[in-house]
C-alpha atoms as a PDB file:
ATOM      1  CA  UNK A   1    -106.573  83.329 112.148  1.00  0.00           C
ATOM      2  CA  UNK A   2    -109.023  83.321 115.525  1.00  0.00           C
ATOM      3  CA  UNK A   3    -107.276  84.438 118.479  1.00  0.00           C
ATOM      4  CA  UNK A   4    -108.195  83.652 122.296  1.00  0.00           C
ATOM      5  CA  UNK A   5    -106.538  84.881 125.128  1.00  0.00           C
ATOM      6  CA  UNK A   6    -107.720  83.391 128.102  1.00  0.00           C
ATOM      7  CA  UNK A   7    -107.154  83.573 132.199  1.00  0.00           C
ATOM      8  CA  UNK A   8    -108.823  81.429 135.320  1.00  0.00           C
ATOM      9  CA  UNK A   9    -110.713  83.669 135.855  1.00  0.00           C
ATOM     10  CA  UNK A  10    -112.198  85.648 131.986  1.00  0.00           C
ATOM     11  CA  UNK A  11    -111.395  85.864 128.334  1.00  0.00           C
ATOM     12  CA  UNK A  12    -108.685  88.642 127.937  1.00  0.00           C
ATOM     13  CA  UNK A  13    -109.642  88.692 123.751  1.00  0.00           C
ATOM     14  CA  UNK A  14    -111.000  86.350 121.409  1.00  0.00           C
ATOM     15  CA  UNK A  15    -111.264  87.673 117.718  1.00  0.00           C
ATOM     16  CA  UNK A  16    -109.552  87.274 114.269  1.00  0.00           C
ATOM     17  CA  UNK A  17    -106.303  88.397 113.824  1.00  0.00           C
ATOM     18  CA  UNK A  18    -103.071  88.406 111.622  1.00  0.00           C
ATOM     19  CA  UNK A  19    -100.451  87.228 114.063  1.00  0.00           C
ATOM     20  CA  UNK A  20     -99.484  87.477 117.680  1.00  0.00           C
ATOM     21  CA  UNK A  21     -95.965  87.757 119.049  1.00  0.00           C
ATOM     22  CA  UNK A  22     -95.238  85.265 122.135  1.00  0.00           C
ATOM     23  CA  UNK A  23     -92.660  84.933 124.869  1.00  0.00           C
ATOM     24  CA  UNK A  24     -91.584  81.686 124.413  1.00  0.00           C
ATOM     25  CA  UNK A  25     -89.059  80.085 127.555  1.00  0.00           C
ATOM     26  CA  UNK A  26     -86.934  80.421 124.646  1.00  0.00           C
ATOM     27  CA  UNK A  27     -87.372  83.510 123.118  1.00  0.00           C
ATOM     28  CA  UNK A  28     -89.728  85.227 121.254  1.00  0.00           C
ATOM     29  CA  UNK A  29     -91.865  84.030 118.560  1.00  0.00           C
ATOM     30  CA  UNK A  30     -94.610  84.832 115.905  1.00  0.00           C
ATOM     31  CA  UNK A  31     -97.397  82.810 114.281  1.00  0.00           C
ATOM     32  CA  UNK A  32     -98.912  83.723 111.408  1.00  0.00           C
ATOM     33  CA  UNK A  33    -102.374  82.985 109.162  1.00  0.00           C
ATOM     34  CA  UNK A  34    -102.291  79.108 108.639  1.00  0.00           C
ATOM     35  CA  UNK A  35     -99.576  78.447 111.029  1.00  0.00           C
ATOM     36  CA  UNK A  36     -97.752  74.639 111.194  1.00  0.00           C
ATOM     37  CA  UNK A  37     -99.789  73.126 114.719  1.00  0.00           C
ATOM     38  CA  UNK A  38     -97.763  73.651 117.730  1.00  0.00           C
ATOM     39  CA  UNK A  39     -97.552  73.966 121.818  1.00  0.00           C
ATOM     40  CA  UNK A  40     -95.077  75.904 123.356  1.00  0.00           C
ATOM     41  CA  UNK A  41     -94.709  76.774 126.969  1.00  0.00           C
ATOM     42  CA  UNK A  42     -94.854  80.897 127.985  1.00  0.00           C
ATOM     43  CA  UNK A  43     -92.887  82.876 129.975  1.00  0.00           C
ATOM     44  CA  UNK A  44     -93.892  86.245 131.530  1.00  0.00           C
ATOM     45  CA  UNK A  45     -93.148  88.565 128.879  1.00  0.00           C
ATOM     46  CA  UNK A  46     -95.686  90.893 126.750  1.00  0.00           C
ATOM     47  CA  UNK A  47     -97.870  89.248 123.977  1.00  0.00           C
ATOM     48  CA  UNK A  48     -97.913  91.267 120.813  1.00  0.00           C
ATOM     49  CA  UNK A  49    -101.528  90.706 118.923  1.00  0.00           C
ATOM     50  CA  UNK A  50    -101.329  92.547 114.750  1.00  0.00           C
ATOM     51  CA  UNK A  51    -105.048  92.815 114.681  1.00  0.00           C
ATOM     52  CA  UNK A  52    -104.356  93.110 110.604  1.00  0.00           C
ATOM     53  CA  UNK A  53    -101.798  94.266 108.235  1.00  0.00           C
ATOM     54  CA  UNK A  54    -101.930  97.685 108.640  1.00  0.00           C
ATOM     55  CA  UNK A  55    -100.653  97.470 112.050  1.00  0.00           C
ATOM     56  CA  UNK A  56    -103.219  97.913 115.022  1.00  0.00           C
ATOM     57  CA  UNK A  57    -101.462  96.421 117.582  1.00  0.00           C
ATOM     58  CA  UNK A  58    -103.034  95.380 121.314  1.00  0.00           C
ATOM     59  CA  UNK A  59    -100.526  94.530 123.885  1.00  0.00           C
ATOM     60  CA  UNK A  60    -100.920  92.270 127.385  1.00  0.00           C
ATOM     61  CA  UNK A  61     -98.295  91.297 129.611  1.00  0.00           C
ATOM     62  CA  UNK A  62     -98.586  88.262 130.957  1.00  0.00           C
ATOM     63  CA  UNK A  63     -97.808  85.619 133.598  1.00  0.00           C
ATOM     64  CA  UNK A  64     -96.542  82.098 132.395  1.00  0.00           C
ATOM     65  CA  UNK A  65     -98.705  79.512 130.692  1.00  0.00           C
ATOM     66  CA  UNK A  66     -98.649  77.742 127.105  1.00  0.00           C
ATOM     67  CA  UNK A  67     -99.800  78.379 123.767  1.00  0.00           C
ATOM     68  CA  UNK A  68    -101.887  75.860 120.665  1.00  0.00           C
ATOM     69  CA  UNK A  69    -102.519  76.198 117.585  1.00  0.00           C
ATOM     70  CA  UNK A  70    -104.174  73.702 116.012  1.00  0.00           C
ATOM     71  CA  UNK A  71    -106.221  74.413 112.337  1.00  0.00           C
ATOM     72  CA  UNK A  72    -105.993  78.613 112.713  1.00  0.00           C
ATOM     73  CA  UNK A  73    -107.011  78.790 116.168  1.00  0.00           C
ATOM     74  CA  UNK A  74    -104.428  79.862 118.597  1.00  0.00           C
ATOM     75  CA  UNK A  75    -105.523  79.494 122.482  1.00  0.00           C
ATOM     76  CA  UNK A  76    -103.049  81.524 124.481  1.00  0.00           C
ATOM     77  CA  UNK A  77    -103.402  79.794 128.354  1.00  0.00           C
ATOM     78  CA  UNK A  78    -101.937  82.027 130.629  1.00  0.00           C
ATOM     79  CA  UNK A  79    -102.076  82.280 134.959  1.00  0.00           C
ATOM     80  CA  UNK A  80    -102.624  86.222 134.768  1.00  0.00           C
ATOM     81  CA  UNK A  81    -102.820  89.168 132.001  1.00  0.00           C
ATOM     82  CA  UNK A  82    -103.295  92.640 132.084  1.00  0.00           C
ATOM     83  CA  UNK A  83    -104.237  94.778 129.161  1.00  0.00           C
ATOM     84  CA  UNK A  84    -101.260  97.122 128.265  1.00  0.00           C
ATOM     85  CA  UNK A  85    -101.881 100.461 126.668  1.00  0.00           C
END
């Protein structure tokens, strides 16, 4: 699935990927290739991105915003990020 993470102010990652972890206001959550379409609002928390099954991870922590995914694209809307590790 295509990934973008983006900020006011740049584009923290765009790219294909096999799932990204999200801090929902709820809780975590995880969407997947071919994921059901969906917006959820974000909390500050650390976004998880599996870059493919073998498990190369990337990691940002982030400030609130919301998520879509809409036909295996997920936009990831956030107020602030910072690459972690």
């Amino acid at each position: 699935m295509n990934l973008e993470i983006l900020t006011p102010e740049k584009k923290l990652f765009s790219g294909e990927v096999y799932g990204v972890q999200l801090p929902g206001i709820t809780g975590l959550f995880e969407v997947l290739d071919k994921h059901a379409p969906l917006v959820s609002a974000l909390k500050s928390g650390r976004v998880k991105v599996l870059k493919d099954k073998s498990n190369h991870l990337a990691y940002y922590e982030i400030q609130s915003g919301f998520v879509e995914v809409l036909g295996n694209k997920t936009t990831v809307l956030v107020e602030g990020a910072t690459t972690v590790g």
